[in-house]
PDB file of N, CA and C in Angstrom:
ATOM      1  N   UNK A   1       1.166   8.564 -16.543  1.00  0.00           N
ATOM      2  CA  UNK A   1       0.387   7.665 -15.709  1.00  0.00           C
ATOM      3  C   UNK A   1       1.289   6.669 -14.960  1.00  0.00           C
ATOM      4  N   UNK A   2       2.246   6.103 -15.529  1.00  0.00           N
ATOM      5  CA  UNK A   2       2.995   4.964 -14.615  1.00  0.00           C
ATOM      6  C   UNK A   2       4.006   5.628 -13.656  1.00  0.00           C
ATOM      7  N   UNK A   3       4.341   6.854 -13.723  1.00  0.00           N
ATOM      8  CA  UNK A   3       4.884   7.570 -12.894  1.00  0.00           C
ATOM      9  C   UNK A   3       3.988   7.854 -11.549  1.00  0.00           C
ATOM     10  N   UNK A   4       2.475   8.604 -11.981  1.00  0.00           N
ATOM     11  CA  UNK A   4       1.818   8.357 -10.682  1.00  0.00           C
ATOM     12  C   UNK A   4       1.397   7.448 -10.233  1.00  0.00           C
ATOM     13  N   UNK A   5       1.459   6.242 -11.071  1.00  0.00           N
ATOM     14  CA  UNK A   5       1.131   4.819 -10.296  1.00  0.00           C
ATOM     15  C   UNK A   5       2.367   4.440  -8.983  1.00  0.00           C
ATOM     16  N   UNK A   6       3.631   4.609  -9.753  1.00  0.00           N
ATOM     17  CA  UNK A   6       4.780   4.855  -8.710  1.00  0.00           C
ATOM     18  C   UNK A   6       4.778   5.181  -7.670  1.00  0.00           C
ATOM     19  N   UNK A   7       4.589   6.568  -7.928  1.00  0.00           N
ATOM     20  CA  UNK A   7       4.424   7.542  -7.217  1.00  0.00           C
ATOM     21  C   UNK A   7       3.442   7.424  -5.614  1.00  0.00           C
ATOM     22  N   UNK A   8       2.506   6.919  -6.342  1.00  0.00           N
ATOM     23  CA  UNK A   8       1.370   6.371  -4.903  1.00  0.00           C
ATOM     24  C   UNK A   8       1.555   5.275  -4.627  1.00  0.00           C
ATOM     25  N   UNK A   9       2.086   4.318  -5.066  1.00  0.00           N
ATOM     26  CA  UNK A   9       2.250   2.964  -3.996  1.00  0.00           C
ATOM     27  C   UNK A   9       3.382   3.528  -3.650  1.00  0.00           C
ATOM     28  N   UNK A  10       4.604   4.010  -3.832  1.00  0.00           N
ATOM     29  CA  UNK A  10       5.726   4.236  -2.767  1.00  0.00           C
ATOM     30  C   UNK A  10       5.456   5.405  -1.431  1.00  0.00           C
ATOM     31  N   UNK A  11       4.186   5.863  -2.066  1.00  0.00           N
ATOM     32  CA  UNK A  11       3.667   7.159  -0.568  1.00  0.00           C
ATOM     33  C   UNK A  11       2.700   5.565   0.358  1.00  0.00           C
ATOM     34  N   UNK A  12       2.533   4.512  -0.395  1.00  0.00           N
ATOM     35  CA  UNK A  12       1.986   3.683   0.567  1.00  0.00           C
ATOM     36  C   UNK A  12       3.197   2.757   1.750  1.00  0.00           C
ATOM     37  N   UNK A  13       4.027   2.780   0.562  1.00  0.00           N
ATOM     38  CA  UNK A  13       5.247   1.996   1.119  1.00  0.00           C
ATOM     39  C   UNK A  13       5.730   2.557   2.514  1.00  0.00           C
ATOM     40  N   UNK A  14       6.124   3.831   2.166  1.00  0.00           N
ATOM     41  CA  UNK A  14       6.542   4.530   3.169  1.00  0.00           C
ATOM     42  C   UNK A  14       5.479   4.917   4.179  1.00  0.00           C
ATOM     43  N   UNK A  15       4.462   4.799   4.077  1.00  0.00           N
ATOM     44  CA  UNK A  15       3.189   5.580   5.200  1.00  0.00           C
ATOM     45  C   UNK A  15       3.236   4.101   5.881  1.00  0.00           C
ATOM     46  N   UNK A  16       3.228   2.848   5.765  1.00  0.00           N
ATOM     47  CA  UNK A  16       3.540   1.327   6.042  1.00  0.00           C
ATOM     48  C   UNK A  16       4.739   1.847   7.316  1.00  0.00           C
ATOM     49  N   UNK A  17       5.755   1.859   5.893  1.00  0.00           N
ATOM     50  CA  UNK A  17       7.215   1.980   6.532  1.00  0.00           C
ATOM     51  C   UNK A  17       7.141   2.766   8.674  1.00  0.00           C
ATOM     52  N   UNK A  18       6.888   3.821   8.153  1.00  0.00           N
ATOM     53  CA  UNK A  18       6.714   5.156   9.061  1.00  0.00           C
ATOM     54  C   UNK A  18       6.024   4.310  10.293  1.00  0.00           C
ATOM     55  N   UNK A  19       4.939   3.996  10.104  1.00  0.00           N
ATOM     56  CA  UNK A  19       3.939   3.584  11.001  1.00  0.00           C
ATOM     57  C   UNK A  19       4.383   2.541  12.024  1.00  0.00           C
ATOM     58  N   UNK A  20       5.126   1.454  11.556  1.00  0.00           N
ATOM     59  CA  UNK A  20       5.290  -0.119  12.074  1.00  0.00           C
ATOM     60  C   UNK A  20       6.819   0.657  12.512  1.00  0.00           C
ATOM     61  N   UNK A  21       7.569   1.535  12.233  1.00  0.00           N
ATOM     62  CA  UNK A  21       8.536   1.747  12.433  1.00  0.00           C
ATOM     63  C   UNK A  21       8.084   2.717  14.273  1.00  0.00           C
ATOM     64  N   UNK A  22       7.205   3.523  13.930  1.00  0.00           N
ATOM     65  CA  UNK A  22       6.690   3.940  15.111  1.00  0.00           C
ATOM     66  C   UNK A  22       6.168   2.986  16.172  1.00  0.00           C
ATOM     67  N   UNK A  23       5.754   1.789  15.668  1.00  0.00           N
ATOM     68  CA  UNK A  23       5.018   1.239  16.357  1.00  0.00           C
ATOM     69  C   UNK A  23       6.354   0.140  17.220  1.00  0.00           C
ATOM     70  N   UNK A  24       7.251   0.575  16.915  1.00  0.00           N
ATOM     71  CA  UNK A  24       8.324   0.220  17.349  1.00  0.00           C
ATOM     72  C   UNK A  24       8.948  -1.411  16.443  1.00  0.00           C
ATOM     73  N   UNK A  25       8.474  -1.459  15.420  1.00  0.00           N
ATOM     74  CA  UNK A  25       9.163  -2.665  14.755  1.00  0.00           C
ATOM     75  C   UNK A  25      10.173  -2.652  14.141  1.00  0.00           C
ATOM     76  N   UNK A  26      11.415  -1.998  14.269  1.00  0.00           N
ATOM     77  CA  UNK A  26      12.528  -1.369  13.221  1.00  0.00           C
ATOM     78  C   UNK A  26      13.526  -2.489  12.069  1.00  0.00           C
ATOM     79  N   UNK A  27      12.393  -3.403  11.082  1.00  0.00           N
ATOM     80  CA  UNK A  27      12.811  -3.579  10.484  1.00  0.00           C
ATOM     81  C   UNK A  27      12.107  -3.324   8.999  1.00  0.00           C
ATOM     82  N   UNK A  28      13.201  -3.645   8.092  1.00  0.00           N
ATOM     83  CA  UNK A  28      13.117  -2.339   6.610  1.00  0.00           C
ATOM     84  C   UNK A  28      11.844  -3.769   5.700  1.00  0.00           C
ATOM     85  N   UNK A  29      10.956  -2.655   5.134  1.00  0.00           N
ATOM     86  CA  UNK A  29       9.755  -3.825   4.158  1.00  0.00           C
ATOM     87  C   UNK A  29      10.644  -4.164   3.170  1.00  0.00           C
ATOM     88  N   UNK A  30      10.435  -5.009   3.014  1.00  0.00           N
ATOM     89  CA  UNK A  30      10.364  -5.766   1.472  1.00  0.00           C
ATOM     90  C   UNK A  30       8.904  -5.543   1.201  1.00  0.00           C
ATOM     91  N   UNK A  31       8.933  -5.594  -0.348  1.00  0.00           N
ATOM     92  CA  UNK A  31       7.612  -5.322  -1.311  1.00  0.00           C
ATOM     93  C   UNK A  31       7.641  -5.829  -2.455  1.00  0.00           C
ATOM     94  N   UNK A  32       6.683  -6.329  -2.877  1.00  0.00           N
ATOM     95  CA  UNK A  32       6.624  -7.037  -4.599  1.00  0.00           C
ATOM     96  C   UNK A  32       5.298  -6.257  -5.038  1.00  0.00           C
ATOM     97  N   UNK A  33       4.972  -5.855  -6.036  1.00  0.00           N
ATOM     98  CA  UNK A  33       3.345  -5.449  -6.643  1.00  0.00           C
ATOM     99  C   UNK A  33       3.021  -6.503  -7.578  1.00  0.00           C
ATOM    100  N   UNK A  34       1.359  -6.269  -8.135  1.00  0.00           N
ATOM    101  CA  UNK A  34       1.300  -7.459  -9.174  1.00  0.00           C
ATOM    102  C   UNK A  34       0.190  -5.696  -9.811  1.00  0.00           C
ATOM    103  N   UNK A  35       0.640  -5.311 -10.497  1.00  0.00           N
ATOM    104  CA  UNK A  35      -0.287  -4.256 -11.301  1.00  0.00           C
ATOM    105  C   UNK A  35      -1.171  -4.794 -12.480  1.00  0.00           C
ATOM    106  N   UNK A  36      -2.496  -4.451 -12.134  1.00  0.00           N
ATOM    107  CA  UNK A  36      -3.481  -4.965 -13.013  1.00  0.00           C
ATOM    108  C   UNK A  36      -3.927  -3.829 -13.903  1.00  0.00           C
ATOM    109  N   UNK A  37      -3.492  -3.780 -15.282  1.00  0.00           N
ATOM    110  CA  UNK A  37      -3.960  -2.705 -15.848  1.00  0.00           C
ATOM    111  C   UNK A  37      -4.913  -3.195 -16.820  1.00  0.00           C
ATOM    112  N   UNK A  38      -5.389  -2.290 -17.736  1.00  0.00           N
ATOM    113  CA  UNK A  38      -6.683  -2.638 -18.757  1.00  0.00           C
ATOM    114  C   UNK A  38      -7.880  -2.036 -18.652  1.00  0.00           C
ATOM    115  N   UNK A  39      -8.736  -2.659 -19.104  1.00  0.00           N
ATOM    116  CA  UNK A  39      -9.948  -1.958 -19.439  1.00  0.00           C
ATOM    117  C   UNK A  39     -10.674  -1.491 -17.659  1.00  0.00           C
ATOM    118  N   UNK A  40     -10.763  -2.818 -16.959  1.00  0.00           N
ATOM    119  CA  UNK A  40     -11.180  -3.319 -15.864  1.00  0.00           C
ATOM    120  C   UNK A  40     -10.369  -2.280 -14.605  1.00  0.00           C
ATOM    121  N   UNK A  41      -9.363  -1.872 -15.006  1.00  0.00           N
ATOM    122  CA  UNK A  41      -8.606  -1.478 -14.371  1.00  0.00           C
ATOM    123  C   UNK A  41      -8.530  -2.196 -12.829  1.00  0.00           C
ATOM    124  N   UNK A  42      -8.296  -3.069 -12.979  1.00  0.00           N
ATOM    125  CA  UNK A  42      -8.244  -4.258 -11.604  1.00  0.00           C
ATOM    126  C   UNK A  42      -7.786  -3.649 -10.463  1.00  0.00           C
ATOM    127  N   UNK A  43      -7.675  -4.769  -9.885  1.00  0.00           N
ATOM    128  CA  UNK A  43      -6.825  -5.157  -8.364  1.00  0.00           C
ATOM    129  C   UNK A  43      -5.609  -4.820  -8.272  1.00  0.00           C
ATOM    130  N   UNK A  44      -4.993  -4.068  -7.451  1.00  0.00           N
ATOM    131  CA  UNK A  44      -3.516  -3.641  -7.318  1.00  0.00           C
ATOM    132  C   UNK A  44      -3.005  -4.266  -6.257  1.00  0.00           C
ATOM    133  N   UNK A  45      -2.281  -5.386  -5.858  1.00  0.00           N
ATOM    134  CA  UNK A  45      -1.898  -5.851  -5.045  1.00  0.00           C
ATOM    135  C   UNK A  45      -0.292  -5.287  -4.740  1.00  0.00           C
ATOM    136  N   UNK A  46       0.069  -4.775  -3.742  1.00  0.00           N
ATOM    137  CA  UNK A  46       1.251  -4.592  -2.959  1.00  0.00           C
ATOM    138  C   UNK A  46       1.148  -5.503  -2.170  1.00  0.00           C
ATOM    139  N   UNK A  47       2.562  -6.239  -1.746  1.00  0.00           N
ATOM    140  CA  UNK A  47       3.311  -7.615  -1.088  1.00  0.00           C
ATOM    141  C   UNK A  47       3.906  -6.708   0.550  1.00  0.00           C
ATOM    142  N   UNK A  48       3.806  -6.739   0.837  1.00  0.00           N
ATOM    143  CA  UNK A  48       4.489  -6.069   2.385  1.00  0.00           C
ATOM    144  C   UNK A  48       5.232  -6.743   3.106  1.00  0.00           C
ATOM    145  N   UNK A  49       6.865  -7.076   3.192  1.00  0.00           N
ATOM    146  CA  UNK A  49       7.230  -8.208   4.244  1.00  0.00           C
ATOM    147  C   UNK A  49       7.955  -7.631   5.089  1.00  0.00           C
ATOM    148  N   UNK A  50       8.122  -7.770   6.399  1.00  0.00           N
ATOM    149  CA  UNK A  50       9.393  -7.804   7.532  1.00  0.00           C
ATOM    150  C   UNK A  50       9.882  -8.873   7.934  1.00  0.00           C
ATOM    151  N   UNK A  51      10.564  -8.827   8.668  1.00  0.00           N
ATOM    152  CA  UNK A  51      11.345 -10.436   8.948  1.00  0.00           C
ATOM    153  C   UNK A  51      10.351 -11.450   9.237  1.00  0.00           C
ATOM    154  N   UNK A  52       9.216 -11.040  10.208  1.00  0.00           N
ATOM    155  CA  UNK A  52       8.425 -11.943  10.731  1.00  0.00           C
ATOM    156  C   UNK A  52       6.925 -12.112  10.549  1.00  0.00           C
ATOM    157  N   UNK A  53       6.567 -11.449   9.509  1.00  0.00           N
ATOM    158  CA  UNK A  53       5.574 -10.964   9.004  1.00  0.00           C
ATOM    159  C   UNK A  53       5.201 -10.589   7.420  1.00  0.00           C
ATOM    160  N   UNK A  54       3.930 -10.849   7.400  1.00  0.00           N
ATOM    161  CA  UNK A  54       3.318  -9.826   5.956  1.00  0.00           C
ATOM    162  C   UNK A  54       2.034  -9.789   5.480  1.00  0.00           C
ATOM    163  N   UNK A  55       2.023  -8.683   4.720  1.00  0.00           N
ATOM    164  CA  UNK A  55       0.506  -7.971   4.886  1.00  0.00           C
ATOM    165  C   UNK A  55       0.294  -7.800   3.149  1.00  0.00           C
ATOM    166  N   UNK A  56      -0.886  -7.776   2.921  1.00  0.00           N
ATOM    167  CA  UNK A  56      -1.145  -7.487   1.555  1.00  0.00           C
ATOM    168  C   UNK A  56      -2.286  -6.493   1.382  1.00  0.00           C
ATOM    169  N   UNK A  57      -1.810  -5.335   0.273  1.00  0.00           N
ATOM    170  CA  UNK A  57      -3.042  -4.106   0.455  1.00  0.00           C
ATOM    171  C   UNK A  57      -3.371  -4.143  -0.937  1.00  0.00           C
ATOM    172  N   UNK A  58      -4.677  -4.528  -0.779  1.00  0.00           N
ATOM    173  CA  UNK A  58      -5.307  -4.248  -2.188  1.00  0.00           C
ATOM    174  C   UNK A  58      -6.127  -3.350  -2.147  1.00  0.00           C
ATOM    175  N   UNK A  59      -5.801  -2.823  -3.953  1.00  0.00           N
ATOM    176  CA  UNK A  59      -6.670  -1.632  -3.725  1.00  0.00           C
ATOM    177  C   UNK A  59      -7.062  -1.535  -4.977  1.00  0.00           C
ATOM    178  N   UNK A  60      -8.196  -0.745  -5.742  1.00  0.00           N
ATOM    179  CA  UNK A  60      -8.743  -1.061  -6.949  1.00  0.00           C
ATOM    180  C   UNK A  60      -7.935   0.277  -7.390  1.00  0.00           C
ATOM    181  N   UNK A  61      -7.424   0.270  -8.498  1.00  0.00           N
ATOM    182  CA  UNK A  61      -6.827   1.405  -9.500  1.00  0.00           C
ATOM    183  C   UNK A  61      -7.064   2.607  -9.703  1.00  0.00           C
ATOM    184  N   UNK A  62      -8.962   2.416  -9.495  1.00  0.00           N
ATOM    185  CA  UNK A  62      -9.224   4.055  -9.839  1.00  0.00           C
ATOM    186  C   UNK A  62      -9.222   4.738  -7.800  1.00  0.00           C
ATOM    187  N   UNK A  63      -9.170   3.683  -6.833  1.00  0.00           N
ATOM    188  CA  UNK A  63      -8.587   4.112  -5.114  1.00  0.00           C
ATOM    189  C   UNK A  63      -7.219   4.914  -5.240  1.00  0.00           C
ATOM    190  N   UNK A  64      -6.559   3.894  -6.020  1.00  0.00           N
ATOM    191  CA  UNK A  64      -4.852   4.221  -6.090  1.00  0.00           C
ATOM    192  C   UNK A  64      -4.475   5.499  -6.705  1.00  0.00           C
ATOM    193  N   UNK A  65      -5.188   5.901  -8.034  1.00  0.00           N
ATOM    194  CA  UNK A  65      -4.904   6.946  -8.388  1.00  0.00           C
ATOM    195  C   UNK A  65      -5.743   8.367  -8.578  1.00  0.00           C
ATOM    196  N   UNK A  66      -7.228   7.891  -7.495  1.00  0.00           N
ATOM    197  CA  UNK A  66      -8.265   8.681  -7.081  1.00  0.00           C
ATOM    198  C   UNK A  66      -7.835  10.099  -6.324  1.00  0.00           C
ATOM    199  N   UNK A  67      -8.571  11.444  -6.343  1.00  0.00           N
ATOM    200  CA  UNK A  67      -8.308  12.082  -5.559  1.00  0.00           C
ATOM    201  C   UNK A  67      -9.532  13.031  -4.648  1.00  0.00           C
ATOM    202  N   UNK A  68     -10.398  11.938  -4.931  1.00  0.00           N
ATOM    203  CA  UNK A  68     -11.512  12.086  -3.744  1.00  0.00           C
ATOM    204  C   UNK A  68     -11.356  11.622  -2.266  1.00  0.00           C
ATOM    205  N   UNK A  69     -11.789  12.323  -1.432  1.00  0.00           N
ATOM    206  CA  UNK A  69     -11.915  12.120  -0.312  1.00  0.00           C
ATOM    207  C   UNK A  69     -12.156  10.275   0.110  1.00  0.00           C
ATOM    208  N   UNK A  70     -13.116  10.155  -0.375  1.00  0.00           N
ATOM    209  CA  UNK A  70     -13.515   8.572  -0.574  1.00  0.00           C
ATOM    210  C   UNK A  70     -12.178   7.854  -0.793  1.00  0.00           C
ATOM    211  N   UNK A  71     -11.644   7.786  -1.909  1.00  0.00           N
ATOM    212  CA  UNK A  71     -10.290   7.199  -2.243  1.00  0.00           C
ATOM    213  C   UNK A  71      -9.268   7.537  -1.085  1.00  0.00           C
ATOM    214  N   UNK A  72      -8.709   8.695  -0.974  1.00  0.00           N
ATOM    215  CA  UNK A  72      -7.995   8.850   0.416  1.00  0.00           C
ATOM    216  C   UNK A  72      -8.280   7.803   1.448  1.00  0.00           C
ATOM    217  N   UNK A  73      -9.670   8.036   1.750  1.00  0.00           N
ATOM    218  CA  UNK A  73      -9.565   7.166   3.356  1.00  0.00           C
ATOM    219  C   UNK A  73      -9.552   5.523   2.788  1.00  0.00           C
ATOM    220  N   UNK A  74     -10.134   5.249   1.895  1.00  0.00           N
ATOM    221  CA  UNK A  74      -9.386   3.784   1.316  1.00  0.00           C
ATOM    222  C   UNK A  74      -8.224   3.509   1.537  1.00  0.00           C
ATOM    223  N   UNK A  75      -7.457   4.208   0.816  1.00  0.00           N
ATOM    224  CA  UNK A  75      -6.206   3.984   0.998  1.00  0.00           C
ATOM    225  C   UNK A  75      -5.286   4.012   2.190  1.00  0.00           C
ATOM    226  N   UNK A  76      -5.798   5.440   3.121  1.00  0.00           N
ATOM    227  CA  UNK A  76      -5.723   5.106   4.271  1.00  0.00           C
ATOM    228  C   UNK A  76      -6.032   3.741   5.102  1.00  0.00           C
ATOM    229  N   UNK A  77      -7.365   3.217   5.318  1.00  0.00           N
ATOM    230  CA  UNK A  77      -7.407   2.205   6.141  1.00  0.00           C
ATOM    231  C   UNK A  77      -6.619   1.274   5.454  1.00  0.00           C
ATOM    232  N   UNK A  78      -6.411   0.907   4.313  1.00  0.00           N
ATOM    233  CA  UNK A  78      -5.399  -0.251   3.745  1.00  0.00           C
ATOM    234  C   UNK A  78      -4.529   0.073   4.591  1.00  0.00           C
ATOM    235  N   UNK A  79      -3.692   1.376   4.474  1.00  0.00           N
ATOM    236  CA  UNK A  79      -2.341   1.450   5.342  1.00  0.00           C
ATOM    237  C   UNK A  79      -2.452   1.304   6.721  1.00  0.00           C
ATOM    238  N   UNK A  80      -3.529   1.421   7.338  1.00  0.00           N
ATOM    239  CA  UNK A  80      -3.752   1.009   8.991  1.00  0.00           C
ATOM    240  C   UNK A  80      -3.711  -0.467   9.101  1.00  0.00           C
ATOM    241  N   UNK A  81      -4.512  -0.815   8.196  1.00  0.00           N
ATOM    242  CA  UNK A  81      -4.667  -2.326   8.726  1.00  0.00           C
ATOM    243  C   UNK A  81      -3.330  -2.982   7.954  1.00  0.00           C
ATOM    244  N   UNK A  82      -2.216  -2.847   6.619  1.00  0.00           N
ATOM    245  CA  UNK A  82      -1.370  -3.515   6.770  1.00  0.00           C
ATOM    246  C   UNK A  82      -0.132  -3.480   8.198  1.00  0.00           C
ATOM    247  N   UNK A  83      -0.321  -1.660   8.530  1.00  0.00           N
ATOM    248  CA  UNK A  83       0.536  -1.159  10.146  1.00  0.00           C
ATOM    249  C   UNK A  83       0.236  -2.507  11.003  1.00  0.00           C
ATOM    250  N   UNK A  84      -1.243  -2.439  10.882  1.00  0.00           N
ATOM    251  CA  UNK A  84      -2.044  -3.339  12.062  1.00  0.00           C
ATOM    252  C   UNK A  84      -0.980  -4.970  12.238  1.00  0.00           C
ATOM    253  N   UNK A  85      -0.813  -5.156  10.884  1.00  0.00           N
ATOM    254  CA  UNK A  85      -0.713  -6.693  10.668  1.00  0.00           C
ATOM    255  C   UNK A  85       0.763  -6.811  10.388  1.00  0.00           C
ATOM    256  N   UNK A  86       1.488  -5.969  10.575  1.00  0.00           N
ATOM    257  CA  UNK A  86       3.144  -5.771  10.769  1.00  0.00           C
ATOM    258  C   UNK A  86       3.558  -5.772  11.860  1.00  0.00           C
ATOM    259  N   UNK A  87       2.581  -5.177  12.909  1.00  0.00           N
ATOM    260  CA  UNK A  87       3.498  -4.344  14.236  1.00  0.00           C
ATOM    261  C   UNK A  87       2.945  -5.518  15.317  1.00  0.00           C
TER     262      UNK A  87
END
């Protein structure tokens, strides 16, 4: 399990990365997480910074490590709208 927790916030990191990099912003994120684990299985906060900017994508645990359609596009628009708020 903490491997695919990894595993999917760094496919967020980089889908971030990719995007704002297209969008012509060519500088590298910084990132911090705050992982909420437990019963509740909480709030997953990823930190997003560039030099002049930053974005925060939250996402609930069972989004992050979901593999329904539903969960996908969650996670997707998180990654549009942190692109949004980088570029």
């Amino acid at each position: 399990v903490p491997r695919g927790v990894h595993r999917r916030m760094a496919a967020i990191i980089e889908a971030v990365q990719t995007g704002i990099w297209e969008a012509g912003v060519h500088d590298l994120l910084g990132y911090a997480t705050d992982y909420a684990f437990g019963e509740q299985r909480g709030l997953q906060t990823l930190v997003l910074k560039s030099r002049h900017r930053s974005a925060y994508v939250r996402l609930h645990w069972d989004a992050v490590m979901g593999n329904t359609d539903a969960d996908r596009q969650t996670v997707a628009r998180a990654v549009q709208s942190a692109i949004a708020e980088l570029a």
